[in-house]
PDB file of N, CA and C in Angstrom:
ATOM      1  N   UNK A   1      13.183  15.379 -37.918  1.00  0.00           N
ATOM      2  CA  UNK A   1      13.843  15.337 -36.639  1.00  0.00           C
ATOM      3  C   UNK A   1      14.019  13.868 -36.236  1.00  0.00           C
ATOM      4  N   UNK A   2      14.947  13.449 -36.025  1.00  0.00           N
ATOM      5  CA  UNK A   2      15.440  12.107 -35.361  1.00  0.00           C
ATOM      6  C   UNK A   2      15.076  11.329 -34.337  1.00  0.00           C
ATOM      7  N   UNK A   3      15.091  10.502 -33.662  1.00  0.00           N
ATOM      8  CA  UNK A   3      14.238   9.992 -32.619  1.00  0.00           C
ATOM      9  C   UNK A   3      15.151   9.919 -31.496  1.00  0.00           C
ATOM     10  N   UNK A   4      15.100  10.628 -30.298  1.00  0.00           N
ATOM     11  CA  UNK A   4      15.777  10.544 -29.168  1.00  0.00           C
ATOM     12  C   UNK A   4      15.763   9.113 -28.772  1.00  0.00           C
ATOM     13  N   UNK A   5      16.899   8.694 -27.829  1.00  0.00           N
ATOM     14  CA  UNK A   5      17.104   7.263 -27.447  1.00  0.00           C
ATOM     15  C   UNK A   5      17.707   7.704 -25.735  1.00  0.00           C
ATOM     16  N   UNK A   6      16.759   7.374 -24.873  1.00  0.00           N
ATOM     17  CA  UNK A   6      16.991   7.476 -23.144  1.00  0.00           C
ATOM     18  C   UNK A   6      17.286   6.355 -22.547  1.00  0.00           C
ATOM     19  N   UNK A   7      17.985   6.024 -21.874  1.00  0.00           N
ATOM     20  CA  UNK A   7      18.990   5.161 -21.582  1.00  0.00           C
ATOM     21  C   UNK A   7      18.762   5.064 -19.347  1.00  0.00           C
ATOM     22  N   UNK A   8      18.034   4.504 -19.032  1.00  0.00           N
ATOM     23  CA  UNK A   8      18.155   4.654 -17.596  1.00  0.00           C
ATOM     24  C   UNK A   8      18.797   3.022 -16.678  1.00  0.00           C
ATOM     25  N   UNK A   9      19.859   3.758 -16.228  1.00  0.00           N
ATOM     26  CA  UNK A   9      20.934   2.940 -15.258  1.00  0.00           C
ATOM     27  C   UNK A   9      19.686   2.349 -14.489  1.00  0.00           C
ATOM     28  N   UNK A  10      19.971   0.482 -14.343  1.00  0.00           N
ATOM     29  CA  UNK A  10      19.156  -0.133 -13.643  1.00  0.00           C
ATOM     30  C   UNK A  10      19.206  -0.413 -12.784  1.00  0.00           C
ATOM     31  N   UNK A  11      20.867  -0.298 -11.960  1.00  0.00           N
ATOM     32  CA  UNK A  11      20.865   0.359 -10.666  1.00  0.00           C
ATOM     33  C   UNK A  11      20.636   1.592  -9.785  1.00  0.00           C
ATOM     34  N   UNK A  12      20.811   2.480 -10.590  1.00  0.00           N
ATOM     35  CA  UNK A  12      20.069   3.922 -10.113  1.00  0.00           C
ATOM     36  C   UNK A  12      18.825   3.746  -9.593  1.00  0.00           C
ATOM     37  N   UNK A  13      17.808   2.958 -11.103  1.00  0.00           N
ATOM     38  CA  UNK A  13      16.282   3.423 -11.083  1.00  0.00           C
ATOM     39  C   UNK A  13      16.231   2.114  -9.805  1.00  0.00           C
ATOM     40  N   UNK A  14      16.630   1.112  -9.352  1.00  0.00           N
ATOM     41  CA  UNK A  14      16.729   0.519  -8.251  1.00  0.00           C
ATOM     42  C   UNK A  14      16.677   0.733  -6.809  1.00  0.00           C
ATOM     43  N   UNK A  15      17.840   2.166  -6.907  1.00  0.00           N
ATOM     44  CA  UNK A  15      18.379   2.932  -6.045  1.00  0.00           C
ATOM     45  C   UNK A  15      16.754   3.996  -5.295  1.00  0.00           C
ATOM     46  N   UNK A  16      16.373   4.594  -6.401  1.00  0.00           N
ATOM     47  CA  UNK A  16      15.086   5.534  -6.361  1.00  0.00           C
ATOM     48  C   UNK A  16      14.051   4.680  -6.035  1.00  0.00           C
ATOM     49  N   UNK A  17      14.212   3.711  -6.757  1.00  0.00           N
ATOM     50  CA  UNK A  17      12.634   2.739  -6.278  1.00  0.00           C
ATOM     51  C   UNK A  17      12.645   2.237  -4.650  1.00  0.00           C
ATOM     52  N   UNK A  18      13.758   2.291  -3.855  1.00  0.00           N
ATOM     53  CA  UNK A  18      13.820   1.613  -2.870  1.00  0.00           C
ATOM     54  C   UNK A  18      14.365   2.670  -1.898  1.00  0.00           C
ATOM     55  N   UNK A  19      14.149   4.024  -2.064  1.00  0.00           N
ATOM     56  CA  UNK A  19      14.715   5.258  -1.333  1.00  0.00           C
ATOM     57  C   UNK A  19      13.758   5.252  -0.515  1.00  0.00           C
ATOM     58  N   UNK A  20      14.286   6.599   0.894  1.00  0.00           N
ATOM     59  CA  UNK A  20      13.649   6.462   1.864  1.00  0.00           C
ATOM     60  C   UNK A  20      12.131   7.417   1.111  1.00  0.00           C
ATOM     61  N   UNK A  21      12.469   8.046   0.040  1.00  0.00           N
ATOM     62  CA  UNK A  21      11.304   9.768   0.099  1.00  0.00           C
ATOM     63  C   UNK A  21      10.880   8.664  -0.469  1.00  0.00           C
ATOM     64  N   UNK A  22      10.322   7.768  -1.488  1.00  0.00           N
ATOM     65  CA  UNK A  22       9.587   6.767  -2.363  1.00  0.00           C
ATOM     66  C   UNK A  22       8.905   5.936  -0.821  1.00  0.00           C
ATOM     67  N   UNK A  23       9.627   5.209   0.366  1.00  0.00           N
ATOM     68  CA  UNK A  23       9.060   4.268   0.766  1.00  0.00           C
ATOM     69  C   UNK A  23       7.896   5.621   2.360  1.00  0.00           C
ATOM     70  N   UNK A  24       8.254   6.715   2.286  1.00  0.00           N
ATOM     71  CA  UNK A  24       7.377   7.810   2.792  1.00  0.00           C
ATOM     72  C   UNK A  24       6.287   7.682   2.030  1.00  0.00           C
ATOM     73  N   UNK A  25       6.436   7.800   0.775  1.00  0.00           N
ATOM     74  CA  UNK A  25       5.093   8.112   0.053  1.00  0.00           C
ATOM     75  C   UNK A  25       3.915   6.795  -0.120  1.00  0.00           C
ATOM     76  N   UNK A  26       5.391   5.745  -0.243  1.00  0.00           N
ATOM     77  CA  UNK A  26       4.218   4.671  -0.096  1.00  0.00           C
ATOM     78  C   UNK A  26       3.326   4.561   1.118  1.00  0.00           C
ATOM     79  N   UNK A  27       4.104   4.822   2.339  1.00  0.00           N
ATOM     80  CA  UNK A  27       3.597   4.726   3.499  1.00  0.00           C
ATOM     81  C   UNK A  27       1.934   5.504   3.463  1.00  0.00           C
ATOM     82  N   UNK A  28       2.439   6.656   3.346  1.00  0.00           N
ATOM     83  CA  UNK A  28       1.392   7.553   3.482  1.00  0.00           C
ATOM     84  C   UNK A  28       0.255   7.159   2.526  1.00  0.00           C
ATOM     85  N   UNK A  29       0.491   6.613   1.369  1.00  0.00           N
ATOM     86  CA  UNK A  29      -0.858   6.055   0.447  1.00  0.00           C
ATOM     87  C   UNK A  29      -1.253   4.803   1.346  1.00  0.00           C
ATOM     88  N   UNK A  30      -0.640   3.614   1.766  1.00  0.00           N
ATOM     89  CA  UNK A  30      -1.423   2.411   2.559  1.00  0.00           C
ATOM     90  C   UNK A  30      -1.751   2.839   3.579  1.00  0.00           C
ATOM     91  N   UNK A  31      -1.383   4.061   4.589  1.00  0.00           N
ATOM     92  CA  UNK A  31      -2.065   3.986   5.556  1.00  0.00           C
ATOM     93  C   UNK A  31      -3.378   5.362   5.685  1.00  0.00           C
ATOM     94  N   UNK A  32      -3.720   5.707   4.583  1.00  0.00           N
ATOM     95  CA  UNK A  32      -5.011   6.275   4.087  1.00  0.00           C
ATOM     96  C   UNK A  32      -6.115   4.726   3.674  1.00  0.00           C
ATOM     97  N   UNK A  33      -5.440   4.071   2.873  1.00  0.00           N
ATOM     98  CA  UNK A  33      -6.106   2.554   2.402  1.00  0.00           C
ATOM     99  C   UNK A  33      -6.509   2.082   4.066  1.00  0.00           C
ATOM    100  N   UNK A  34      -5.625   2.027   4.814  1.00  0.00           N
ATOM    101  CA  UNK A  34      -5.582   0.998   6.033  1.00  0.00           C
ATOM    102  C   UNK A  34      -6.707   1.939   6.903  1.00  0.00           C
ATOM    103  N   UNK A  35      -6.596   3.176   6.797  1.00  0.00           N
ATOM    104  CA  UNK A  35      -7.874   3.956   7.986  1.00  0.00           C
ATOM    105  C   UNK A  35      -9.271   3.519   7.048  1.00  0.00           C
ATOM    106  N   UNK A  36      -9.300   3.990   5.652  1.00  0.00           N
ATOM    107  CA  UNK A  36     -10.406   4.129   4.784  1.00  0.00           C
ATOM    108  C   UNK A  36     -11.595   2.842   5.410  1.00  0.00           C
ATOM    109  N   UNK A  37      -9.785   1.401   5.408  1.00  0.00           N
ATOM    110  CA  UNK A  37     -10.748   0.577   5.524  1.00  0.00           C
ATOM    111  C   UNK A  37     -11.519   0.243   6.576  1.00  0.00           C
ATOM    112  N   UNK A  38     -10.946   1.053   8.256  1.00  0.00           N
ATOM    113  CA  UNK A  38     -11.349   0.399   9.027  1.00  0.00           C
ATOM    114  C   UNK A  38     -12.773   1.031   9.372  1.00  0.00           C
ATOM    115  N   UNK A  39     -13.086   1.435   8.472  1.00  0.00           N
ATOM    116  CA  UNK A  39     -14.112   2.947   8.892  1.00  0.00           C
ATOM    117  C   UNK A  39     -15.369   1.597   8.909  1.00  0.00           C
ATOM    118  N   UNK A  40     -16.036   1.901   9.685  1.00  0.00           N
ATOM    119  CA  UNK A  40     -16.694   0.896  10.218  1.00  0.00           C
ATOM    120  C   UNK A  40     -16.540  -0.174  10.756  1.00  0.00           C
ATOM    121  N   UNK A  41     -15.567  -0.495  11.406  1.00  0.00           N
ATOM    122  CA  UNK A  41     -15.260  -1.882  12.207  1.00  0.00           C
ATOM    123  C   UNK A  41     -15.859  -1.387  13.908  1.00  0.00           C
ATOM    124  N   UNK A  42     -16.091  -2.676  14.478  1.00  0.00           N
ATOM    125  CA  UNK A  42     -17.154  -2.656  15.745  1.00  0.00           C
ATOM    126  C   UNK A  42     -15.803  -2.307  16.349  1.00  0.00           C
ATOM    127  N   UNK A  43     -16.263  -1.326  17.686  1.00  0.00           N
ATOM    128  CA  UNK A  43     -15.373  -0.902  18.602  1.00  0.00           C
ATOM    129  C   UNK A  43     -14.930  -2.341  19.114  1.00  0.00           C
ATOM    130  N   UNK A  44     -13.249  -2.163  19.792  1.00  0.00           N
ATOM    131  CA  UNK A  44     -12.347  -3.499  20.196  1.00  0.00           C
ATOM    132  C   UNK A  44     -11.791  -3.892  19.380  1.00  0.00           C
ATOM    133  N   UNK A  45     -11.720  -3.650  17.683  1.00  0.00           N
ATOM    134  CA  UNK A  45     -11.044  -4.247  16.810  1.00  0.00           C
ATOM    135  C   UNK A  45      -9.726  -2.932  16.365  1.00  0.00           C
ATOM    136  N   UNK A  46      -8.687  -3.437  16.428  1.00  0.00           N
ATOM    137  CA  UNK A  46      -7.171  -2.908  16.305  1.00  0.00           C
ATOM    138  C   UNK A  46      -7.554  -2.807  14.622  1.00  0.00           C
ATOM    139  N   UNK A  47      -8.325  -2.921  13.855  1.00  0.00           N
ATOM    140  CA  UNK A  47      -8.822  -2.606  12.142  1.00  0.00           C
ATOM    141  C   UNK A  47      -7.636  -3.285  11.364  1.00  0.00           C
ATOM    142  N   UNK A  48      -6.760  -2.423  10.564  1.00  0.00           N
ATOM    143  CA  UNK A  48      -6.334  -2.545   9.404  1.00  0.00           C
ATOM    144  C   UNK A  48      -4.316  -1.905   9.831  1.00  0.00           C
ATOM    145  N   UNK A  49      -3.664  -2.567   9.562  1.00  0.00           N
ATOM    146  CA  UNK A  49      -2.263  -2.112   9.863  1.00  0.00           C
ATOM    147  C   UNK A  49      -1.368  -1.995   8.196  1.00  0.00           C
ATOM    148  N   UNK A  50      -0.338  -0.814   8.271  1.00  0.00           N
ATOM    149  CA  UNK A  50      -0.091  -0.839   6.866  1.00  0.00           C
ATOM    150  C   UNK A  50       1.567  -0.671   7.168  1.00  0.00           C
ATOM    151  N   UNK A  51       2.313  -1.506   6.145  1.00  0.00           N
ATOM    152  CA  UNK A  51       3.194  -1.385   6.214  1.00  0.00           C
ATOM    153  C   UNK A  51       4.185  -1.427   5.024  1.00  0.00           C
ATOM    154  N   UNK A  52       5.842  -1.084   5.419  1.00  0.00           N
ATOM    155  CA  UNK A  52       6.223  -1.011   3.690  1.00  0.00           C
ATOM    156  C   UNK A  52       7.686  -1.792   4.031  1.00  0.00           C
ATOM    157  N   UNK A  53       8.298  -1.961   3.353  1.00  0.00           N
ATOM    158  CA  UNK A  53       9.344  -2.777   3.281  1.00  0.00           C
ATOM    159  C   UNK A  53      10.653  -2.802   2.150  1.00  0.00           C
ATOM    160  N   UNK A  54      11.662  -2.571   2.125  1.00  0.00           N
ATOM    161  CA  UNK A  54      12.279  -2.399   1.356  1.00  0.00           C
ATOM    162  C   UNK A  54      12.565  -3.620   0.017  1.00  0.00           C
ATOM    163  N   UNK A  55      12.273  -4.019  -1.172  1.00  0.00           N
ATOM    164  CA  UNK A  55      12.445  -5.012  -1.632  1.00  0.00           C
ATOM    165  C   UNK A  55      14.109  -5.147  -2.541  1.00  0.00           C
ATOM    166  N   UNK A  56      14.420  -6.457  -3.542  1.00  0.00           N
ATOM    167  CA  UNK A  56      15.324  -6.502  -4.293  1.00  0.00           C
ATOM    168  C   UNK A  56      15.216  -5.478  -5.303  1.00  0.00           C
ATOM    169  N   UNK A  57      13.489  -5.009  -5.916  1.00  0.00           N
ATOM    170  CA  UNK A  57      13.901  -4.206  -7.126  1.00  0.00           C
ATOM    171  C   UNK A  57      13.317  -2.624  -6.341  1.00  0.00           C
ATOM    172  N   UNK A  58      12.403  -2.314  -5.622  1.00  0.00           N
ATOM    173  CA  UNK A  58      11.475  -1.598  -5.907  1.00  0.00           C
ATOM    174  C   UNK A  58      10.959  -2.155  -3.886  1.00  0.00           C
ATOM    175  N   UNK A  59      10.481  -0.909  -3.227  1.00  0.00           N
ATOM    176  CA  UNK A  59      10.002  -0.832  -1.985  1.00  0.00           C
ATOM    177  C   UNK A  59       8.488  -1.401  -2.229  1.00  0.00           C
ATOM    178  N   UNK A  60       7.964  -1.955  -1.125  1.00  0.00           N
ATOM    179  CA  UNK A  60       6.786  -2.660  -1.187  1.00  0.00           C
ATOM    180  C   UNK A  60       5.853  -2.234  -0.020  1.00  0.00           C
ATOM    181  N   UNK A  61       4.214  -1.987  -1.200  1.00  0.00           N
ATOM    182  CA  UNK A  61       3.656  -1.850   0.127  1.00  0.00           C
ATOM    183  C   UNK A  61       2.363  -2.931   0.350  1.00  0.00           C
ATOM    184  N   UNK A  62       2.111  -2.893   1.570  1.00  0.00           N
ATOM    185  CA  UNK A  62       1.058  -3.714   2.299  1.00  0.00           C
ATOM    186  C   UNK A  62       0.217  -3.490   3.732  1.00  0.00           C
ATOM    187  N   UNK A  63      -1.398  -3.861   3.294  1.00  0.00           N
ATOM    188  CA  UNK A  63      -2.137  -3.173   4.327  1.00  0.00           C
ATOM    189  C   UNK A  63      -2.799  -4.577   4.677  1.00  0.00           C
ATOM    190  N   UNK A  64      -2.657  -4.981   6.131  1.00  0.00           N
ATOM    191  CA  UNK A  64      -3.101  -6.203   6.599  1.00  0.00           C
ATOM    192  C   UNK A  64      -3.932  -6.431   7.692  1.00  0.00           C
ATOM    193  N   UNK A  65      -4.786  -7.215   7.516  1.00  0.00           N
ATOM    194  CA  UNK A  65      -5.862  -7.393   8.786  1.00  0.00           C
ATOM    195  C   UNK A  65      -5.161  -7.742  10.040  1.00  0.00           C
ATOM    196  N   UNK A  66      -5.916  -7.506  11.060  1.00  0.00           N
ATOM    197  CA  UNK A  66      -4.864  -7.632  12.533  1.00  0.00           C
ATOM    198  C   UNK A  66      -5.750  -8.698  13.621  1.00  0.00           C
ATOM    199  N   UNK A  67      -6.872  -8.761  12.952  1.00  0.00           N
ATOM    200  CA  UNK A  67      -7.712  -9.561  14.378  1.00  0.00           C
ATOM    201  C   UNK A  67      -8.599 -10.489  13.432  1.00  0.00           C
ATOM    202  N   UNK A  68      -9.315 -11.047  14.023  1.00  0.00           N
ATOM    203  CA  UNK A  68     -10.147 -11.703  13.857  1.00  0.00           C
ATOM    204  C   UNK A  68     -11.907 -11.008  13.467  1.00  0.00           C
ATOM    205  N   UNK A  69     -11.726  -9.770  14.012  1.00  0.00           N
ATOM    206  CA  UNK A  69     -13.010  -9.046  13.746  1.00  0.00           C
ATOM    207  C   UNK A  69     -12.434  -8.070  12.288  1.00  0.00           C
ATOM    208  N   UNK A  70     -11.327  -7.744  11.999  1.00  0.00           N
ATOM    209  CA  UNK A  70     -10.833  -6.945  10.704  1.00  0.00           C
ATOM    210  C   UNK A  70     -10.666  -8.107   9.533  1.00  0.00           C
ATOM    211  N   UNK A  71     -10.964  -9.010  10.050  1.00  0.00           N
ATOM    212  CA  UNK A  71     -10.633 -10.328   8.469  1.00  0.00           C
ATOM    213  C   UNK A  71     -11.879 -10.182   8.201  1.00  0.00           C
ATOM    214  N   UNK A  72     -12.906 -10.679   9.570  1.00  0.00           N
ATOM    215  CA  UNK A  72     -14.219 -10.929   8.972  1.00  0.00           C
ATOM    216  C   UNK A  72     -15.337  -9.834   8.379  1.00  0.00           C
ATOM    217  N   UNK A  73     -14.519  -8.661   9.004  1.00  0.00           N
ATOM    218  CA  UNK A  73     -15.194  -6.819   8.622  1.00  0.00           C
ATOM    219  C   UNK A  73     -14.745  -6.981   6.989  1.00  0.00           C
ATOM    220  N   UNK A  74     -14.075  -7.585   6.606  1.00  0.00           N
ATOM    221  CA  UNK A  74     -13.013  -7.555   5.081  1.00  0.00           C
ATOM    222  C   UNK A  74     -13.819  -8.459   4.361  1.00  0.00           C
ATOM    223  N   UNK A  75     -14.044  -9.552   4.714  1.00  0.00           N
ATOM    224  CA  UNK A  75     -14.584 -10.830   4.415  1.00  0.00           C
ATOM    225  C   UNK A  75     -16.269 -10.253   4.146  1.00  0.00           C
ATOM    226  N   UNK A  76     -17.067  -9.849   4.972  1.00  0.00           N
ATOM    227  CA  UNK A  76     -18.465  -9.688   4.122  1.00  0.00           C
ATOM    228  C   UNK A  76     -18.458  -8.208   3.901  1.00  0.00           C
ATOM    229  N   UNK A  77     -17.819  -7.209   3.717  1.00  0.00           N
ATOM    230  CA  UNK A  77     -17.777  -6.274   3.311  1.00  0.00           C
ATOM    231  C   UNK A  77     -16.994  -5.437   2.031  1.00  0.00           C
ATOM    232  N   UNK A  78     -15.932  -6.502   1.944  1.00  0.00           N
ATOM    233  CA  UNK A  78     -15.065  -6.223   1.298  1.00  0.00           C
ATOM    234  C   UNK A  78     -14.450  -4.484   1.233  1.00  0.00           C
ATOM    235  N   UNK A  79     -13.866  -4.750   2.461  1.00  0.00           N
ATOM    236  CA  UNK A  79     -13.345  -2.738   2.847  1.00  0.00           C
ATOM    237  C   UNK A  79     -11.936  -2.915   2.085  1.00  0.00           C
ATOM    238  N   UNK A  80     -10.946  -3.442   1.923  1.00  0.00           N
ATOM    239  CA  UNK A  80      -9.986  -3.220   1.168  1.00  0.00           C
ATOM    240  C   UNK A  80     -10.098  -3.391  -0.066  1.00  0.00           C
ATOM    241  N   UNK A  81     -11.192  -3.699  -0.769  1.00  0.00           N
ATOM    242  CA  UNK A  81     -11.066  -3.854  -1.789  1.00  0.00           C
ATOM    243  C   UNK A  81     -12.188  -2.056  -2.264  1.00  0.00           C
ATOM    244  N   UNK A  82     -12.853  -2.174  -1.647  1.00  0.00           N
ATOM    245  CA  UNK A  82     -13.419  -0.674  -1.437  1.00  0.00           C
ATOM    246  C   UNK A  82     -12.789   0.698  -1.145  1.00  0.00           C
ATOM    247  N   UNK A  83     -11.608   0.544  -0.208  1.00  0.00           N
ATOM    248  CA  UNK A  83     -10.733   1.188   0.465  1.00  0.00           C
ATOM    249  C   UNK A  83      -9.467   1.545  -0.827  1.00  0.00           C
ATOM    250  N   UNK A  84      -9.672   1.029  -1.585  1.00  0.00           N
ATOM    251  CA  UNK A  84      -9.006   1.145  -2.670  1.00  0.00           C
ATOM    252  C   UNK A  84      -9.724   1.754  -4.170  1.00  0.00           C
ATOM    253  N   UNK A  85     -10.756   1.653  -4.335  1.00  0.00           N
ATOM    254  CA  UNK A  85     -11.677   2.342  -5.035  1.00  0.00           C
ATOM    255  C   UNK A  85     -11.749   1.399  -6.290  1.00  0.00           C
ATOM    256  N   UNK A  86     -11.686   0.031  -5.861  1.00  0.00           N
ATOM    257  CA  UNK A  86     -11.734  -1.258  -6.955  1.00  0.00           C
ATOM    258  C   UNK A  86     -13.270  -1.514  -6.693  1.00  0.00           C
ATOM    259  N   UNK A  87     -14.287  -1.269  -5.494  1.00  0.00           N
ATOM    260  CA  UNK A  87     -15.785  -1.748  -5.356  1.00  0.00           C
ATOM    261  C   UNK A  87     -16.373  -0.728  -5.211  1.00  0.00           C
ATOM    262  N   UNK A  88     -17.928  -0.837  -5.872  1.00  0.00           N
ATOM    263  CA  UNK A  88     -18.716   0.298  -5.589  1.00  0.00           C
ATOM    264  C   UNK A  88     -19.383   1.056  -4.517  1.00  0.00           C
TER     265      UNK A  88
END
């Protein structure tokens, strides 16, 4: 049997990477990351904000500290990097 050869348009797969149902889903994965992480921050801190953005190839996502008490909750705890299931 012969070897199939698939061929995908690199504006299409462009098209899909940067759609609205793709930049939903991203949403919904960073802002599980963005609660996970704030789970323990001292009451008064606004925690962890997540957001997505449409890029040139492919939609982008990002979950970012908002205060001064969510850098330093990040900083000796390391919650996004935990919040992600990269620390033990």
């Amino acid at each position: 049997m012969g070897k199939s050869k698939v061929w995908v348009h690199p504006a299409a797969a462009r098209q899909i990477r940067n759609s609205p149902e793709v930049q939903a889903l991203l949403l919904g994965k960073v802002e599980a990351i963005a609660a996970a992480a704030s789970a323990g921050l001292p009451a008064g801190s606004e925690g962890f904000t997540a957001e997505v953005a449409p890029g040139k190839g492919r939609a982008r996502a990002s979950v970012r500290t908002t205060d001064f008490l969510s850098i330093r909750h990040n900083s000796k705890n390391n919650a996004l990097l935990k919040a992600l299931g990269g620390a033990g």
